[in-house]
Protein backbone atom coordinates (compact mmCIF):
# COMPACT_ATOMS: atom_id res chain seq x y z
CA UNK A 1 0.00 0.00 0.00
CA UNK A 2 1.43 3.42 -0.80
CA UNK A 3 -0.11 7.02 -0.10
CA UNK A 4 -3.63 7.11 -0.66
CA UNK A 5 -3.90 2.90 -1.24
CA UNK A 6 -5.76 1.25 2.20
CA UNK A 7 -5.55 -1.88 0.83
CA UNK A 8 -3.48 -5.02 1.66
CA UNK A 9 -2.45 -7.31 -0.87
CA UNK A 10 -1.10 -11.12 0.94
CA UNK A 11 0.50 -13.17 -1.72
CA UNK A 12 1.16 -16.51 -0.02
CA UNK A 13 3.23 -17.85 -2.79
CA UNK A 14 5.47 -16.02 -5.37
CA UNK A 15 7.79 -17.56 -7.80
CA UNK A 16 11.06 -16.22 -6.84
CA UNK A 17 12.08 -13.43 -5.02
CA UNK A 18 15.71 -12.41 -4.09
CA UNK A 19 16.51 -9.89 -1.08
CA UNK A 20 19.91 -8.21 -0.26
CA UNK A 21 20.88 -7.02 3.34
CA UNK A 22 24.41 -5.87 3.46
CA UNK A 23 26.09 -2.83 5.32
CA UNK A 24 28.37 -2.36 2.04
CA UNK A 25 25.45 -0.23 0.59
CA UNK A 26 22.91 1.91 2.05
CA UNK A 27 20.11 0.15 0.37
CA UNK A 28 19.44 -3.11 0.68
CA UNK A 29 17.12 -4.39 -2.36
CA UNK A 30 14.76 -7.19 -3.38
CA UNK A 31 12.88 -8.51 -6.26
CA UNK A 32 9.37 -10.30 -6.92
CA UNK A 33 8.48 -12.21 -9.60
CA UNK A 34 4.88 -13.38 -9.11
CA UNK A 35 3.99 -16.59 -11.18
CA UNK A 36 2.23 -16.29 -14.69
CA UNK A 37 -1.10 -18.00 -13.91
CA UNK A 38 -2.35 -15.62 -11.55
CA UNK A 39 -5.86 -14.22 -10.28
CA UNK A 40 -6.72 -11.41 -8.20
CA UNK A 41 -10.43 -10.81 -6.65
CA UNK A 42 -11.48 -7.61 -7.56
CA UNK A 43 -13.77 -5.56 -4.98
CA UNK A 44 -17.10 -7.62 -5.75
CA UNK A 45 -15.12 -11.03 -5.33
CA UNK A 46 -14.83 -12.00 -9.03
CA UNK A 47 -11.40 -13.31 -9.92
CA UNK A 48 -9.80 -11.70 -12.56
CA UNK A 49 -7.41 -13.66 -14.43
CA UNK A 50 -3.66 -11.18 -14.50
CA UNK A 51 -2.24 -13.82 -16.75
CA UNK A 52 -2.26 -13.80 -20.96
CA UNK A 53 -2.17 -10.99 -23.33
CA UNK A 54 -3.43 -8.01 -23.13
CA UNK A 55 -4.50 -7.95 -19.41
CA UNK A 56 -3.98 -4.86 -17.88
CA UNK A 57 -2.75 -5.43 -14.29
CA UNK A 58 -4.05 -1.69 -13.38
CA UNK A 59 -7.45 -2.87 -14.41
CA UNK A 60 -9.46 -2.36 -11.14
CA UNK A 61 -11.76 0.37 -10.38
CA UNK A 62 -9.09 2.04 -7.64
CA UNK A 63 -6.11 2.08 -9.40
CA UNK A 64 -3.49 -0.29 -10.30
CA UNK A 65 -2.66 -3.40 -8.20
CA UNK A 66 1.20 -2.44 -7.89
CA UNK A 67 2.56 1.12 -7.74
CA UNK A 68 6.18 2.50 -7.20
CA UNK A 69 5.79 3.76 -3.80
CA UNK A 70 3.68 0.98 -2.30
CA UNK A 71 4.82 -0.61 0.59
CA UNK A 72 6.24 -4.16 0.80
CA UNK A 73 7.08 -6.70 3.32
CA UNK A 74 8.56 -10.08 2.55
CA UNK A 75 8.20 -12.92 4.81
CA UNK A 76 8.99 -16.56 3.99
CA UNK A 77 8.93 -19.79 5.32
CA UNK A 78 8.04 -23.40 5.03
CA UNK A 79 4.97 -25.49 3.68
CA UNK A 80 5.06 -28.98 4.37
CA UNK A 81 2.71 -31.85 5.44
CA UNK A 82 3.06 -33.53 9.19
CA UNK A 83 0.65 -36.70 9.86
CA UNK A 84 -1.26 -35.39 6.89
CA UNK A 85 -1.85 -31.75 8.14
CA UNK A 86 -0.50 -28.83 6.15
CA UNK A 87 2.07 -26.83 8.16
CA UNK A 88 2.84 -23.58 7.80
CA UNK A 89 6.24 -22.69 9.74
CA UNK A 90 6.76 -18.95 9.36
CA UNK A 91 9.89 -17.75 11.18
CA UNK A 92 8.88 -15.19 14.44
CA UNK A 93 10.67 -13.78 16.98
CA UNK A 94 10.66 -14.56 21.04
CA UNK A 95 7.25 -12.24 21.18
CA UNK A 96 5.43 -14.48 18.73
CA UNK A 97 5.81 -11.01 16.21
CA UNK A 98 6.54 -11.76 12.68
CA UNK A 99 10.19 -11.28 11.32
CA UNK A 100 10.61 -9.96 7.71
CA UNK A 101 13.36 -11.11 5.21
CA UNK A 102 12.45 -7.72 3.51
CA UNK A 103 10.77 -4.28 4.39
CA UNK A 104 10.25 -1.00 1.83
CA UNK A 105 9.01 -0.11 -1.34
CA UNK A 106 8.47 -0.67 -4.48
CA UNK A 107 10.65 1.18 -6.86
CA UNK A 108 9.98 -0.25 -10.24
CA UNK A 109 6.88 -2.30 -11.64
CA UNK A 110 7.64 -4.53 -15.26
CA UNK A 111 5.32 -4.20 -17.70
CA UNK A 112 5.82 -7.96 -18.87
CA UNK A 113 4.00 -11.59 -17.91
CA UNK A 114 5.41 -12.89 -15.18
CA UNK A 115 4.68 -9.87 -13.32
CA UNK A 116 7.80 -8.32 -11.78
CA UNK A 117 8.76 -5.93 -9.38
CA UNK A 118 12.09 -4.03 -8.13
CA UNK A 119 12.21 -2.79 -4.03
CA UNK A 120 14.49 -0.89 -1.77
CA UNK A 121 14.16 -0.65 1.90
CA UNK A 122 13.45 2.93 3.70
CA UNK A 123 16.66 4.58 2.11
CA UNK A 124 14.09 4.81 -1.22
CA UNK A 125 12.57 7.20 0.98
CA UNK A 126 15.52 9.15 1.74
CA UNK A 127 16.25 9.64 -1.88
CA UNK A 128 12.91 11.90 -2.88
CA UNK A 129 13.70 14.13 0.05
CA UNK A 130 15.66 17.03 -0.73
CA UNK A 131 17.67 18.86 1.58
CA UNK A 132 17.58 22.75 2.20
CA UNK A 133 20.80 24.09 1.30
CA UNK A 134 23.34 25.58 4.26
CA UNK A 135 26.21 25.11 6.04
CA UNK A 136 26.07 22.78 8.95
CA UNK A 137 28.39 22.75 11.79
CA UNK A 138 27.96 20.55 14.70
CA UNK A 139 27.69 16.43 15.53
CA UNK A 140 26.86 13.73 12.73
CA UNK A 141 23.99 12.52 15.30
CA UNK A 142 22.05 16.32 15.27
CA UNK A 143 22.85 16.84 11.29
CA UNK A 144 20.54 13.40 10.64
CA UNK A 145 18.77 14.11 13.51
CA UNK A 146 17.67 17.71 12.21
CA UNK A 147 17.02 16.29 8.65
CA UNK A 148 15.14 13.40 9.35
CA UNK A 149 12.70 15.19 12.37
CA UNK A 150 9.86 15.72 9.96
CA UNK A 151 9.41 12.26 9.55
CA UNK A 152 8.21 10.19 12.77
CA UNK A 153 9.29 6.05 11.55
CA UNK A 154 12.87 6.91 11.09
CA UNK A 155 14.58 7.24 14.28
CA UNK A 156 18.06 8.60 15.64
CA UNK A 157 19.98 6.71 18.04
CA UNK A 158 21.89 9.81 19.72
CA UNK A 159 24.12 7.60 22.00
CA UNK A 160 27.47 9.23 20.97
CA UNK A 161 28.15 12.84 19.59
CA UNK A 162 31.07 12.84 16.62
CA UNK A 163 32.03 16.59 15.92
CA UNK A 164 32.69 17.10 12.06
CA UNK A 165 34.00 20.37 10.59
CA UNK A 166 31.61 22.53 8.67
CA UNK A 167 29.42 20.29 5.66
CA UNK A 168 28.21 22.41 2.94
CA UNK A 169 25.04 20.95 2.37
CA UNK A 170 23.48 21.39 -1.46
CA UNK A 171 21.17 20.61 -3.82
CA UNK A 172 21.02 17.23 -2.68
CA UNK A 173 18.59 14.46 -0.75
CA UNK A 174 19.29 12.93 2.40
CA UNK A 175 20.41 9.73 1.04
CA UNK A 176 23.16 11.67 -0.99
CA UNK A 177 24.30 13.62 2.30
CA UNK A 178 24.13 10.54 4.08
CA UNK A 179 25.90 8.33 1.57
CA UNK A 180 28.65 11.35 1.86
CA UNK A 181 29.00 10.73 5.31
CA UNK A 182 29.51 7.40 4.96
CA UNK A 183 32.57 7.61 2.96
């Protein structure tokens, strides 16, 4: 779901999805490829068939079914039989809450069969948000901490301060200033 989009698509079954999660780069990525034969219910229960040619996959009355921008979580686990009974063994943490191979966005959509789609965690974010231009002069932990205080689900651990000369801080997004600070 992105801004504006309520609803919640579940996919319990894709046909192959890959998901990075490094500290070498800011962003960690994934991709979806959903399989060919597949049906969505639109909003009065019918199944519409998103497989074959010429099938628009934007076809519903509220918009497309994938956006760049929607949110995306990826969770995976096992589905196997025990004494005849279909298990599902989803991986959770010690609170019974669900852990995620993959949190963000979608940044790119395919236009071909099978359908397709390109993410990148919450540093997507980062990278639409331009920064005011000025000279900053103080601790790493305020500069993010200044630039990210509009925006309430990204927090900043202040535990340390690290003093920096003056940054001259241009036409640029967070993610660049960030990435900058990195090196």
């Amino acid at each position: 779901q992105g801004k504006g989009r309520s609803k919640v698509l579940t996919f319990d079954y894709v046909n192959e999805f890959t998901a990075t999660d490094t500290w070498v780069d800011l962003t960690n990525q994934a991709t979806v490829i959903l399989p060919k034969n597949l049906y969505a219910k639109d909003k009065y229960g019918k199944l519409f068939p998103l497989f074959g040619t010429n099938k628009n996959i934007g076809g519903f009355d509220d918009g497309p079914l994938f956006l760049r921008g929607d949110k995306i979580s990826i969770r995976f686990g096992y589905r196997y039989f025990r004494n005849g009974n279909e298990v599902l063994d989803l991986p959770a943490d010690n609170k019974n809450q669900p852990l995620y191979q993959f949190q963000g966005y979608i940044t790119e959509v395919g236009s071909k069969k099978p359908i397709e789609f390109k993410c990148e965690d919450n540093m997507w974010k980062l990278k639409q948000i331009a920064v005011t231009p000025r000279v900053w002069n103080g601790s790493v932990e305020s500069l993010i901490a200044e630039l990210l205080a509009p925006y309430p689900e990204f927090k900043v651990n202040k535990l340390t301060s690290t003093t920096i000369g003056p940054i001259v801080l241009g036409n640029e997004t967070i993610a660049q200033v960030l990435e900058r600070l990195r090196k």
